[in-house]
Protein backbone atom coordinates (compact mmCIF):
# COMPACT_ATOMS: atom_id res chain seq x y z
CA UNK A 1 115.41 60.08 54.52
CA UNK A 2 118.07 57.74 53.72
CA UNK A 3 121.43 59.18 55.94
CA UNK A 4 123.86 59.31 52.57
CA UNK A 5 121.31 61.92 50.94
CA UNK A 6 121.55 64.05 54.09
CA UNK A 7 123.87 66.49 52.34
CA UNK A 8 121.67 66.97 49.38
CA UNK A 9 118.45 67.92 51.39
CA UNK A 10 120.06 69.77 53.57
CA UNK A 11 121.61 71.83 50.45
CA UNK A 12 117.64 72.16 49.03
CA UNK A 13 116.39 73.54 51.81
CA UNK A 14 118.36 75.90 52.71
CA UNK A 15 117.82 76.83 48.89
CA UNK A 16 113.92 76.94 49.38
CA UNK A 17 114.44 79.18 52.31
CA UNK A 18 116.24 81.62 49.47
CA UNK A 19 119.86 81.68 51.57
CA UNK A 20 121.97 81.48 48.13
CA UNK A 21 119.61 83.88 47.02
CA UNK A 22 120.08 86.28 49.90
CA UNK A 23 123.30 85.73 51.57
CA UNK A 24 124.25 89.06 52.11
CA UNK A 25 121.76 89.43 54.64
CA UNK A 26 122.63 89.28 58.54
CA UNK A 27 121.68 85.72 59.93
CA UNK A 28 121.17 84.57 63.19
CA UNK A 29 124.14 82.32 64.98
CA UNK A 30 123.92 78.59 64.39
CA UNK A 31 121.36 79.67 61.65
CA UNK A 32 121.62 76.07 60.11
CA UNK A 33 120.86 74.05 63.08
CA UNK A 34 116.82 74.79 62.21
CA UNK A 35 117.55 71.97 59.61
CA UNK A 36 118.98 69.61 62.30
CA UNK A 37 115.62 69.85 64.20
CA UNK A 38 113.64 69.86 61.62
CA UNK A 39 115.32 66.71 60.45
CA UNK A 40 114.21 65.02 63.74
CA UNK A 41 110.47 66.37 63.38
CA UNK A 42 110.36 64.26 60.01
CA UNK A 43 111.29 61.22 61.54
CA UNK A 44 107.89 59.73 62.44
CA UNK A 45 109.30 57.51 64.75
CA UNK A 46 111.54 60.08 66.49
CA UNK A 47 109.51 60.56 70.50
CA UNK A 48 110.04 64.02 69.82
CA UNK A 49 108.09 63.94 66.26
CA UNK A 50 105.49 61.60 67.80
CA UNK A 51 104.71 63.94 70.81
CA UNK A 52 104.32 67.19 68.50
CA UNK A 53 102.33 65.47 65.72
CA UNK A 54 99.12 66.00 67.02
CA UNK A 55 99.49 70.10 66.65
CA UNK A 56 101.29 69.61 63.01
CA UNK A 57 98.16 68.54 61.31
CA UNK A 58 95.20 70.47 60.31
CA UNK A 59 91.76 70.43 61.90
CA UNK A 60 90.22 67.13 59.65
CA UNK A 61 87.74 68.71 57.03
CA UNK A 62 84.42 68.53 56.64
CA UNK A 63 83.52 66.69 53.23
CA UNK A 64 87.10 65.86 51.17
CA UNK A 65 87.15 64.83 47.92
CA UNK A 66 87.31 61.08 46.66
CA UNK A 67 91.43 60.32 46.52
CA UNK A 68 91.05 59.62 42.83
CA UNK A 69 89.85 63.81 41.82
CA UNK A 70 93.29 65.53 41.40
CA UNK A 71 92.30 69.40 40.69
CA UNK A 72 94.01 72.35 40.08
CA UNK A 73 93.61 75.15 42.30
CA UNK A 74 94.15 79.05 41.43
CA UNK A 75 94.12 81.52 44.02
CA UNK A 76 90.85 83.75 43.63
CA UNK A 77 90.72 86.53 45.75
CA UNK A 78 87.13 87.26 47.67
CA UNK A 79 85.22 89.97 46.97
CA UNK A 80 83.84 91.87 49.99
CA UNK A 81 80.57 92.42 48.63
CA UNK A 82 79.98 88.91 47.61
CA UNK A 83 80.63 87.52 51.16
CA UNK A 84 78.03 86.07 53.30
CA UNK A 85 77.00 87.65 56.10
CA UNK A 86 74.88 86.88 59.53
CA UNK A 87 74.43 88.52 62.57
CA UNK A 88 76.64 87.61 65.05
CA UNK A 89 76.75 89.87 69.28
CA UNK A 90 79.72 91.96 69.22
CA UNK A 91 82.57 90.93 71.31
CA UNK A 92 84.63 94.19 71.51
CA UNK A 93 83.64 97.68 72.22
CA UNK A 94 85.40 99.11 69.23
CA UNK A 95 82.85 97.06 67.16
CA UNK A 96 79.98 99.92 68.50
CA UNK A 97 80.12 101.37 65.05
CA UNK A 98 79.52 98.62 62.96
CA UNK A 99 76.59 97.26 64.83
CA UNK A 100 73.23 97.31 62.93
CA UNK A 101 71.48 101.08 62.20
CA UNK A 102 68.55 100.14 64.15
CA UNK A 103 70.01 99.62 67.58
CA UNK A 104 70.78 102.89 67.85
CA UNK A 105 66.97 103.87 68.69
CA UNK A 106 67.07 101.86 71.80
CA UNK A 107 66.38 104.15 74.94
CA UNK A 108 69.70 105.68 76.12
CA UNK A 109 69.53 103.42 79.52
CA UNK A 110 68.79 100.40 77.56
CA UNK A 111 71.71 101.64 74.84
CA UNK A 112 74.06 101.67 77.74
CA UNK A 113 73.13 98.57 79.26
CA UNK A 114 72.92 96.86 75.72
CA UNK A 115 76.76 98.52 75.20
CA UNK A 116 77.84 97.33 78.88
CA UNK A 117 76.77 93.64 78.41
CA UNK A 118 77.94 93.48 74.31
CA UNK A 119 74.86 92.21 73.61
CA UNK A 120 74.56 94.24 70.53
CA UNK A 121 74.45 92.34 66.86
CA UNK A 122 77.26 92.87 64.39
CA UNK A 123 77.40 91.86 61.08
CA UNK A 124 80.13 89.29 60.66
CA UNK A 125 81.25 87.32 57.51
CA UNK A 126 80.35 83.75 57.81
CA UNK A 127 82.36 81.34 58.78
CA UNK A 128 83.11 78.87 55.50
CA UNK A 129 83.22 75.04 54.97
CA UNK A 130 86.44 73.44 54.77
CA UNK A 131 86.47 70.77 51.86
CA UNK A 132 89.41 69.13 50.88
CA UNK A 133 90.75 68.41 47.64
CA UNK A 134 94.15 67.69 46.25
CA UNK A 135 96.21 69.67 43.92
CA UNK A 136 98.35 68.19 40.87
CA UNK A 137 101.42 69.69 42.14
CA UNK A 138 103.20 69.35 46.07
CA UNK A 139 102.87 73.51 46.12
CA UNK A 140 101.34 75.72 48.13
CA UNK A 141 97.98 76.48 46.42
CA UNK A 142 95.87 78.47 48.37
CA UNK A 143 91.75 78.96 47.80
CA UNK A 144 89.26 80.03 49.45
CA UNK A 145 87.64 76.43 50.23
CA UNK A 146 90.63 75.51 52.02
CA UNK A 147 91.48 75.88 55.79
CA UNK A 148 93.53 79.27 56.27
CA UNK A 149 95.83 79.49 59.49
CA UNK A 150 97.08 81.94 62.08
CA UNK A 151 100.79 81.25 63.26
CA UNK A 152 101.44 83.13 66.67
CA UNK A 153 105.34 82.74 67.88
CA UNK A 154 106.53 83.89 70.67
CA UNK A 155 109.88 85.69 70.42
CA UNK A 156 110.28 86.54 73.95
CA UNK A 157 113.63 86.35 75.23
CA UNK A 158 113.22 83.39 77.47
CA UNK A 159 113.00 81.43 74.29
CA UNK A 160 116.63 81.88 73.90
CA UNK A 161 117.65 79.08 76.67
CA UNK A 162 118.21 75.56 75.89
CA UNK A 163 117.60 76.00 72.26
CA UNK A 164 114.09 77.06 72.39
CA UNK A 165 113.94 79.24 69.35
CA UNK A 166 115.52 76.89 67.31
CA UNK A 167 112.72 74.40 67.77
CA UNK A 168 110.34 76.86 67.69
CA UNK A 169 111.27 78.01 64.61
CA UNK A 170 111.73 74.02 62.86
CA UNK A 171 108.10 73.80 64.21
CA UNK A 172 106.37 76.05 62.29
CA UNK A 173 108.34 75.12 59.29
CA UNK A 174 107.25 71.98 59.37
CA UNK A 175 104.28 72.84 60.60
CA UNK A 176 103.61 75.22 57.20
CA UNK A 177 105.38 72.61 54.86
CA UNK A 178 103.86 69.61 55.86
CA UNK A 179 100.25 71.02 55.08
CA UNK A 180 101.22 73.60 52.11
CA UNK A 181 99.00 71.95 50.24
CA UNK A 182 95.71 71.94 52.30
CA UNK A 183 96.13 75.47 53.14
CA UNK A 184 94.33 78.63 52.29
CA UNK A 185 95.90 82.30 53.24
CA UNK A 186 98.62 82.05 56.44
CA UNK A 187 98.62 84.92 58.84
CA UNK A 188 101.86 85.70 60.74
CA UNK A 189 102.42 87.62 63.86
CA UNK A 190 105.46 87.42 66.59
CA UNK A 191 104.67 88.42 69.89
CA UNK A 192 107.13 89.27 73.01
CA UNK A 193 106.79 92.46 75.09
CA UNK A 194 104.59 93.97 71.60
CA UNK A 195 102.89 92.10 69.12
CA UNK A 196 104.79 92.17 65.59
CA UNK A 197 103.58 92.98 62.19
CA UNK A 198 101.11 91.19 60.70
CA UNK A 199 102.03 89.49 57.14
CA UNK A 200 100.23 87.73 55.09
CA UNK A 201 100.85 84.57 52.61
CA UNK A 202 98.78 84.39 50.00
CA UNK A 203 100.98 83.01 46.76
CA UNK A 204 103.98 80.92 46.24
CA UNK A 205 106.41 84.11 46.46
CA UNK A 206 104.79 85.05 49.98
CA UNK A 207 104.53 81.77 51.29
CA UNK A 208 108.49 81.63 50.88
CA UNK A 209 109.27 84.75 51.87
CA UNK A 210 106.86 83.52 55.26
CA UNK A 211 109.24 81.11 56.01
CA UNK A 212 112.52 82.52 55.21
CA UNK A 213 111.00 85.08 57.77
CA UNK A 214 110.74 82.60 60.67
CA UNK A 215 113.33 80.53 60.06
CA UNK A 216 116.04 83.52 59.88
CA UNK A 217 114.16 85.62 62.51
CA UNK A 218 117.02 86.07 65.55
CA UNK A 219 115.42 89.60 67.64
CA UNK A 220 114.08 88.29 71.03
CA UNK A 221 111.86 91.10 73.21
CA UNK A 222 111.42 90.57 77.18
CA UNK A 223 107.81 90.06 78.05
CA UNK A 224 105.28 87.61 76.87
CA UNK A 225 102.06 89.23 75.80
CA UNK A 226 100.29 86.05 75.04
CA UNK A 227 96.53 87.41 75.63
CA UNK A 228 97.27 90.73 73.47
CA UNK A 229 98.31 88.54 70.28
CA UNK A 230 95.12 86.54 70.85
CA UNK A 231 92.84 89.54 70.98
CA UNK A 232 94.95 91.14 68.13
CA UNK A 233 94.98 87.26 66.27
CA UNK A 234 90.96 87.36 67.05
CA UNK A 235 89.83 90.36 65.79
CA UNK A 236 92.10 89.88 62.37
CA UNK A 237 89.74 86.80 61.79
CA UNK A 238 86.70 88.37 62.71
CA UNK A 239 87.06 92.04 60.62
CA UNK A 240 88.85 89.82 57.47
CA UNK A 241 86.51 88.20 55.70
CA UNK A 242 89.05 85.58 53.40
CA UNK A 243 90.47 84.08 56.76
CA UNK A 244 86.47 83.87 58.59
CA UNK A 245 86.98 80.43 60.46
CA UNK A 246 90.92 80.34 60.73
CA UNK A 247 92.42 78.27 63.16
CA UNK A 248 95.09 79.78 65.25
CA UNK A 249 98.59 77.56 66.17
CA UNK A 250 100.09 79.15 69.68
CA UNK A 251 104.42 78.19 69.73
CA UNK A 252 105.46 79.13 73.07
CA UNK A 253 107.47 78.37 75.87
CA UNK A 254 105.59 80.99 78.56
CA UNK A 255 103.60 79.76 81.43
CA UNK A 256 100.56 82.94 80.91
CA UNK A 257 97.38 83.53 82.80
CA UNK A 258 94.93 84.27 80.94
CA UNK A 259 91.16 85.32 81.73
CA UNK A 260 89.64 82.02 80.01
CA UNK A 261 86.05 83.65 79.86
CA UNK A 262 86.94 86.70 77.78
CA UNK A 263 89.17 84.82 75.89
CA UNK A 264 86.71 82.25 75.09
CA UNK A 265 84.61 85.29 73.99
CA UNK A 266 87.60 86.65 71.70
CA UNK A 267 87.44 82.74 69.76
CA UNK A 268 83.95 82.49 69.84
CA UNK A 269 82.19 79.20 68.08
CA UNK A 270 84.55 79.47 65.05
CA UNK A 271 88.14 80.18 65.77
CA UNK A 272 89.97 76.60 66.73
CA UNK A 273 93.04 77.57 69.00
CA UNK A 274 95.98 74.69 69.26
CA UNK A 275 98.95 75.01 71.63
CA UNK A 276 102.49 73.80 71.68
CA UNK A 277 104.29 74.88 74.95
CA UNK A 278 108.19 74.12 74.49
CA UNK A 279 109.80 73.09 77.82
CA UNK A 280 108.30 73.13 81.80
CA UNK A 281 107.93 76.77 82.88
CA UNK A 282 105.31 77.19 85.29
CA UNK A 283 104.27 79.97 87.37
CA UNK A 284 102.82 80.08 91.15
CA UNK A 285 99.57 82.00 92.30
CA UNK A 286 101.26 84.70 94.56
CA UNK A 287 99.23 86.98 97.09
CA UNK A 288 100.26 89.73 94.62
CA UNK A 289 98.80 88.14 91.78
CA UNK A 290 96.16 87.18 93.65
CA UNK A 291 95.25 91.20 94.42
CA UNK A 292 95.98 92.00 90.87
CA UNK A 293 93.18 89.35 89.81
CA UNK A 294 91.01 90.78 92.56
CA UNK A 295 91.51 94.62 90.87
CA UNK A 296 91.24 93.55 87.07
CA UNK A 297 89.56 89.65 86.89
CA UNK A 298 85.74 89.86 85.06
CA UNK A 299 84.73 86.62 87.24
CA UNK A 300 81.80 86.96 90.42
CA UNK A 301 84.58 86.14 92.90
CA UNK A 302 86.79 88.89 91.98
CA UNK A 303 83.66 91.29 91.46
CA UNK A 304 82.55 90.46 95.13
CA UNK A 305 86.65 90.87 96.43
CA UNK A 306 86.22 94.65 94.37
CA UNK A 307 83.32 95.31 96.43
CA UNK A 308 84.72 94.25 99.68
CA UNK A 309 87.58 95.96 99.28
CA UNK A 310 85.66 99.34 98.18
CA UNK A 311 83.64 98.59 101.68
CA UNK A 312 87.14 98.44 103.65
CA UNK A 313 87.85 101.65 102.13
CA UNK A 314 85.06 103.52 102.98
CA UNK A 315 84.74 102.13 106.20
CA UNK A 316 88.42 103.31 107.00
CA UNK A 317 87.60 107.25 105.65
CA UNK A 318 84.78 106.81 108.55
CA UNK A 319 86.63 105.82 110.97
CA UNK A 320 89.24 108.94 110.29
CA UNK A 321 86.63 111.40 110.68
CA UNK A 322 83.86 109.43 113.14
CA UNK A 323 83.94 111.71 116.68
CA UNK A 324 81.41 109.63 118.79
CA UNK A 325 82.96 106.67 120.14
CA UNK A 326 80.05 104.14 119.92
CA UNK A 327 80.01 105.14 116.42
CA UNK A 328 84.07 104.22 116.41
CA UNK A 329 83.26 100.93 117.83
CA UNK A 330 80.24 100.18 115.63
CA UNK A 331 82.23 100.90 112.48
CA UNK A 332 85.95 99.11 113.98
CA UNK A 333 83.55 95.81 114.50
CA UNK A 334 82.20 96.46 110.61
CA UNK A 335 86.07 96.64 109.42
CA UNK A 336 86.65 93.50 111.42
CA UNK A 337 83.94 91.66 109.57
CA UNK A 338 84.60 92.72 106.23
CA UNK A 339 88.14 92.08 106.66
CA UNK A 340 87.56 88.50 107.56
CA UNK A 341 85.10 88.12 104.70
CA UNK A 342 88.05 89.65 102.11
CA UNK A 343 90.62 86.83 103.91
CA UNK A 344 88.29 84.64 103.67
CA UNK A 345 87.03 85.29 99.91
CA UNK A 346 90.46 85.29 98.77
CA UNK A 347 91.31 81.86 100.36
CA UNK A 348 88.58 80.59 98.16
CA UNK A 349 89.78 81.93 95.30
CA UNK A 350 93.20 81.31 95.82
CA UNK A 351 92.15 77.56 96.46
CA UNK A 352 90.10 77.33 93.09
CA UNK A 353 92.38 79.33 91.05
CA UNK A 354 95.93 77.17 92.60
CA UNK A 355 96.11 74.42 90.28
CA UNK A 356 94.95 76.08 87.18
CA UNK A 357 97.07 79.48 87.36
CA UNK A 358 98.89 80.14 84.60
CA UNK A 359 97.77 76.65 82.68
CA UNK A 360 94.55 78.58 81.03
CA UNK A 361 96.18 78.24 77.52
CA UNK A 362 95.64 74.75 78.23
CA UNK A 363 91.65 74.57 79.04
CA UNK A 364 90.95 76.80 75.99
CA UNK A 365 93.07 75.16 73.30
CA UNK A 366 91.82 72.11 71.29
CA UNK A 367 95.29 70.61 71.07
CA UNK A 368 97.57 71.32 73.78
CA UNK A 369 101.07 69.60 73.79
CA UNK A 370 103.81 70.66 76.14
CA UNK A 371 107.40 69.02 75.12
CA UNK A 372 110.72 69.07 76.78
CA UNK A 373 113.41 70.95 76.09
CA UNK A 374 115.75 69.20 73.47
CA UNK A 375 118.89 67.78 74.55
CA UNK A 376 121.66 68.88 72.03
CA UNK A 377 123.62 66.12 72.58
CA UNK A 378 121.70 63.64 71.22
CA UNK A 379 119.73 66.03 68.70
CA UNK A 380 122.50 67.27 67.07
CA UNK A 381 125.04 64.33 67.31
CA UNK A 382 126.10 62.55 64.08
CA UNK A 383 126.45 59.50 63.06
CA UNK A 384 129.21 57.30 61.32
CA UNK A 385 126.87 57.07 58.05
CA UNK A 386 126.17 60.68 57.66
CA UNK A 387 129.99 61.49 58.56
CA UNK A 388 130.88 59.18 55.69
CA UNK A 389 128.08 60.93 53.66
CA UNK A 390 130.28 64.31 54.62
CA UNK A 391 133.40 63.16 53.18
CA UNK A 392 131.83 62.09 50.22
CA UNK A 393 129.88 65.41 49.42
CA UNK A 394 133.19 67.15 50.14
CA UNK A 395 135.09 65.54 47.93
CA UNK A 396 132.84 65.95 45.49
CA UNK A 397 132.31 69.73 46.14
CA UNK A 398 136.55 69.83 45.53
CA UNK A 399 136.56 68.09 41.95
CA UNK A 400 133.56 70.38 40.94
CA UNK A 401 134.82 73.25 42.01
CA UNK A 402 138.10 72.89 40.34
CA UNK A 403 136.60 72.01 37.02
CA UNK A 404 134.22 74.55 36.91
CA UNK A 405 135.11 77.09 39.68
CA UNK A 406 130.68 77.97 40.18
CA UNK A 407 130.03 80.30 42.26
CA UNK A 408 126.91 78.77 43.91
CA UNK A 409 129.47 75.65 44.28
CA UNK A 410 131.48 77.87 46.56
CA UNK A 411 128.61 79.07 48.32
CA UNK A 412 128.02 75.63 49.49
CA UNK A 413 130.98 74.55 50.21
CA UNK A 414 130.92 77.48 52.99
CA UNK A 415 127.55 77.35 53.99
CA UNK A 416 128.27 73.75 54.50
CA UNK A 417 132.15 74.62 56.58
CA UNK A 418 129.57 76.87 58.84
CA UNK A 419 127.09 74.00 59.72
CA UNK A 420 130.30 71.39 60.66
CA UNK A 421 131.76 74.05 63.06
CA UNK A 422 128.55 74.07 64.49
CA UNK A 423 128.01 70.64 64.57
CA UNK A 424 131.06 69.89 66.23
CA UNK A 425 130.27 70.99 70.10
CA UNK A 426 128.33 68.30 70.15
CA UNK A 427 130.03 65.39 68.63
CA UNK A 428 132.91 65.24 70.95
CA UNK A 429 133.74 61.20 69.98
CA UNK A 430 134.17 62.44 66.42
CA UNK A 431 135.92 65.59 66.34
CA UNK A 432 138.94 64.37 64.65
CA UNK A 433 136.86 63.22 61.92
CA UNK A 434 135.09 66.44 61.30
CA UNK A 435 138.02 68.55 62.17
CA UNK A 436 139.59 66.56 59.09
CA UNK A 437 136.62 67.04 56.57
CA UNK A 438 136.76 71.02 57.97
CA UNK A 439 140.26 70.61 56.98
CA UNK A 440 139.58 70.06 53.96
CA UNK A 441 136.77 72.73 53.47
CA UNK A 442 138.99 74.94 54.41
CA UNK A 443 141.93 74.12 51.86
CA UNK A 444 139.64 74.82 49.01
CA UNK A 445 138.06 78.13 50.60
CA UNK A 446 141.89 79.39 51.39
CA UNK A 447 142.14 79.93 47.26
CA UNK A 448 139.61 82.71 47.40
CA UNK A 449 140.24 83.96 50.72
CA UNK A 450 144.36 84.26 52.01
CA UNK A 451 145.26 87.40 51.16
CA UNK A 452 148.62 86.44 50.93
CA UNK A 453 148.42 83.86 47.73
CA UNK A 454 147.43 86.65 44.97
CA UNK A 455 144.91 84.40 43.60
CA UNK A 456 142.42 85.32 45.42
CA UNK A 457 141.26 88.78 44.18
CA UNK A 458 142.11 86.62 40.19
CA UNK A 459 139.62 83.96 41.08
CA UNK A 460 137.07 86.21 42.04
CA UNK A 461 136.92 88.57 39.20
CA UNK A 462 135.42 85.80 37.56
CA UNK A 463 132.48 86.25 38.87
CA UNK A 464 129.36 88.77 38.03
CA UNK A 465 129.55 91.70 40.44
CA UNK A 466 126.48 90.41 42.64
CA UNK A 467 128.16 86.92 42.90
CA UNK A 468 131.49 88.68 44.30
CA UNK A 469 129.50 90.47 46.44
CA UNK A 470 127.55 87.74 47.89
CA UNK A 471 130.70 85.60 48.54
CA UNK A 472 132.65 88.16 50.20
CA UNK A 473 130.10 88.53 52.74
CA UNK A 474 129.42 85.02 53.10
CA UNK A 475 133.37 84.36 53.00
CA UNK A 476 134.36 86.29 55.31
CA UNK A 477 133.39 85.44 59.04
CA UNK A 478 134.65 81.87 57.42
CA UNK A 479 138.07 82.95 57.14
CA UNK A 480 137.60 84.75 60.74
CA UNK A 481 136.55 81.53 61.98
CA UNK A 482 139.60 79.37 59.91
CA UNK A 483 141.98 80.96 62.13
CA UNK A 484 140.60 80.15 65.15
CA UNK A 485 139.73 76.56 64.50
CA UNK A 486 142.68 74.52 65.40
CA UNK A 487 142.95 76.53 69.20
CA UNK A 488 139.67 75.68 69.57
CA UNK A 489 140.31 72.07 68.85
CA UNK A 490 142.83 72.22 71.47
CA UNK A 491 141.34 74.15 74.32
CA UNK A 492 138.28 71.16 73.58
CA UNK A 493 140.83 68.34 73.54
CA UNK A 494 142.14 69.77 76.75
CA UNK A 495 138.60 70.25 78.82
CA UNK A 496 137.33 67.01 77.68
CA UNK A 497 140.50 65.37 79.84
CA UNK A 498 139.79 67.64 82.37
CA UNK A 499 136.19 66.50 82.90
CA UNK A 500 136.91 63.08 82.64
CA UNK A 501 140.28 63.74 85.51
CA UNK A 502 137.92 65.35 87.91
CA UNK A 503 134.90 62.39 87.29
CA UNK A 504 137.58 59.82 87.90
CA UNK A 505 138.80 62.00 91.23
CA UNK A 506 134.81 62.56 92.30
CA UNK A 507 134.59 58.63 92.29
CA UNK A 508 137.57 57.69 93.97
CA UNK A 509 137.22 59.95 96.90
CA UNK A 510 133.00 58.61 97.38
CA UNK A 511 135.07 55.17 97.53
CA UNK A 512 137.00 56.34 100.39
């Protein structure tokens, strides 16, 4: 995108996203600096962009169309009763009462064995091909034919450091807007200490309403329950029959363990699950997660450390109530034993399980990409084209709004006042410059907002009765923040030369 259109895009997407639409609503601080990020993600020769790109496309189809057949699609919803079917083993016990009639004659031993192992046959819609085609129009389009999706975010509250959510949330928005048009129905879910909600896009209307939901979402939970939203994610796919073969997209920053066995039961053969990890957390295999593996892991080893530990139990109530004393010795030398066999069992597994602990996301996803945190400095630092760009749009905003006084003209011209006093943090070398387009933001803005010129309450009576109310709410924390601008562009002024006294006084006395 060429730098002097900056001010336009950024104008249309926030548009898209329905914020003139819906400004009354609460949103999240630095709600604007989504678009920064997303900016970057665009850029396909950004690192950043290059590193994520493998998770932002779609699975590659199975037999697309010839580049030449341009078709357009119409949403037709599926039938249930016209789905196809096949038998397929159950993979949660829930499922018991849609297996097929006949099972239930089985022998109640071989019932409960049958029931024990899941080895009982569901029905389950099949899974069905992906062929590409192209629509007329850049619009979301969804069919049955195309690949459908399953967007998990994690909205724990660890996401809130170093800008996390932010790029989370730019992510999936590029994520759903770069492939609108290959995409079949979207499924939504946040996860943290619960898993959210499920909604559903299935139209244009829902599909923006989807992300206007993520990119103004700004509630963080503590927690991470990564393998509930899978289950919950896994059993959507397998009970709904329009989203049979959906792939599932993972944005998280948690280091989880998961059990990668009954997980990789959960996916089965036709669930694809990709994985973008933002920043380095890891976790370490403690001896109390190692016990708590040993009490609730399905594996052999952790079967065998159950039964061990059951022994070491029992042989402890013995030795409470044994009265002969070879009998005390006989059992204290069993205890001994089975002891060193538990030590010795969970050595092994504590060896095997070390390097992987908390990576399982990794083993089990197709795509896995783990990315740095972003460095706001350079992410969200201008540059001397898209400052001029700034003063141009400004002054343009001005003349316009003087001749024609709009109300969505005002809108912007606030909207865009919010995004430079966020902006400005991190663009120390040119504060001066923005504090001077602010400036003059803020001289057109004073019209409708100080209280003391009288012209403010005459100007806005202008406007319909939703418009007023719209720009009062969106007005105000603007004037809260008008006040405070110019201390704040001292106290930065001020701390800047303080840093750069104390580096100067750091070097000096290493010199000595």
């Amino acid at each position: 995108m060429v730098e002097e259109r900056w001010t336009e895009d950024f104008f249309q997407r926030i548009e898209e996203l329905g914020f003139f639409d819906q400004v009354e609503e609460d949103l999240p601080p630095e709600f604007t600096l989504v678009y920064e990020i997303a900016r970057i993600l665009e850029d396909p020769d950004h690192p950043l962009a290059r590193s994520l790109a493998p998770a932002l496309e779609l699975t590659p189809v199975e037999t697309p169309l010839p580049e030449t057949e341009a078709i357009q699609h119409y949403y037709v919803p599926i039938i249930r009763d016209t789905v196809d079917y096949e038998p397929n083993r159950m993979r949660f016990y829930h499922e018991i009462q849609r297996i097929f009639p006949y099972q239930f004659l089985a022998p109640p031993e071989v019932f409960d064995r049958r029931l024990a192992e899941r080895s009982f046959f569901v029905p389950r819609a099949a899974t069905p091909k992906v062929q590409g085609f192209q629509s007329e129009a850049d619009q979301y389009a969804p069919d049955p034919r195309k690949q459908k999706v399953y967007l998990l975010l994690d909205t724990s509250a660890s996401m809130r450091m170093h800008y996390r959510f932010f790029l989370a949330k730019a992510i999936a928005y590029i994520f759903l807007r770069r492939n609108m048009r290959e995409l079949g129905e979207i499924y939504f879910r946040n996860f943290d200490i619960e898993v959210g909600p499920l909604f559903v896009a299935r139209d244009r209307q829902s599909f923006r309403e989807l992300l206007s939901r993520i990119v103004r979402w700004q509630k963080l939970g503590r927690g991470t329950l990564l393998a509930k939203a899978l289950r919950m994610a896994c059993e959507d796919i397998h009970k709904k029959p329009s989203i049979a073969g959906a792939e599932i997209l993972v944005i998280t920053d948690g280091a989880v363990h998961l059990d990668p066995e009954e997980v990789r039961r959960w996916l089965g053969d036709d669930i694809v699950l990709n994985t973008i990890k933002i920043g380095r957390a890891h976790i370490e295999l403690t001896e109390a997660h190692l016990q708590d593996l040993a009490l609730t892991d399905n594996s052999e080893e952790a079967k065998l450390l159950r039964k061990l530990q059951d022994r070491i139990r029992d042989l402890e109530i013995q030795l409470r109530t044994v009265s002969s004393d070879q009998r005390r010795r006989q059992l204290q030398r069993q205890l001994q034993s089975a002891r060193r066999q538990l030590s010795s069992h969970l050595e092994r597994l504590r060896q095997k399980l070390a390097e992987t602990y908390g990576r399982e996301i990794e083993q089990l996803s197709t795509v896995f990409i783990e990315v740095d945190d972003i460095d706001p400095q350079k992410i969200f630092r201008l540059t001397p084209e898209r400052i001029a760009a700034l003063r141009q749009t400004v002054a343009l905003l001005q003349r316009r709004i003087e001749e024609f006084t709009d109300a969505e003209l005002l809108k912007q011209a606030a909207l865009l006042y919010d995004h430079l006093l966020f902006l400005m943090p991190f663009n120390e070398e040119h504060q001066q410059a923005l504090a001077q387009v602010a400036q003059q933001l803020e001289e057109q803005l004073q019209v409708y907002l100080h209280p003391a010129t009288g012209i403010a309450e005459e100007r806005m009576a202008q406007f319909q009765w939703w418009e007023q109310k719209q720009l009062k709410q969106l007005l105000k924390p603007v004037w809260g923040v008008m006040r405070k601008i110019s201390l704040g562009m001292v106290v930065r002024f001020w701390w800047a030369k303080l840093k750069r006294f104390w580096r100067l006084v750091r070097q000096r006395w290493k010199l000595k």
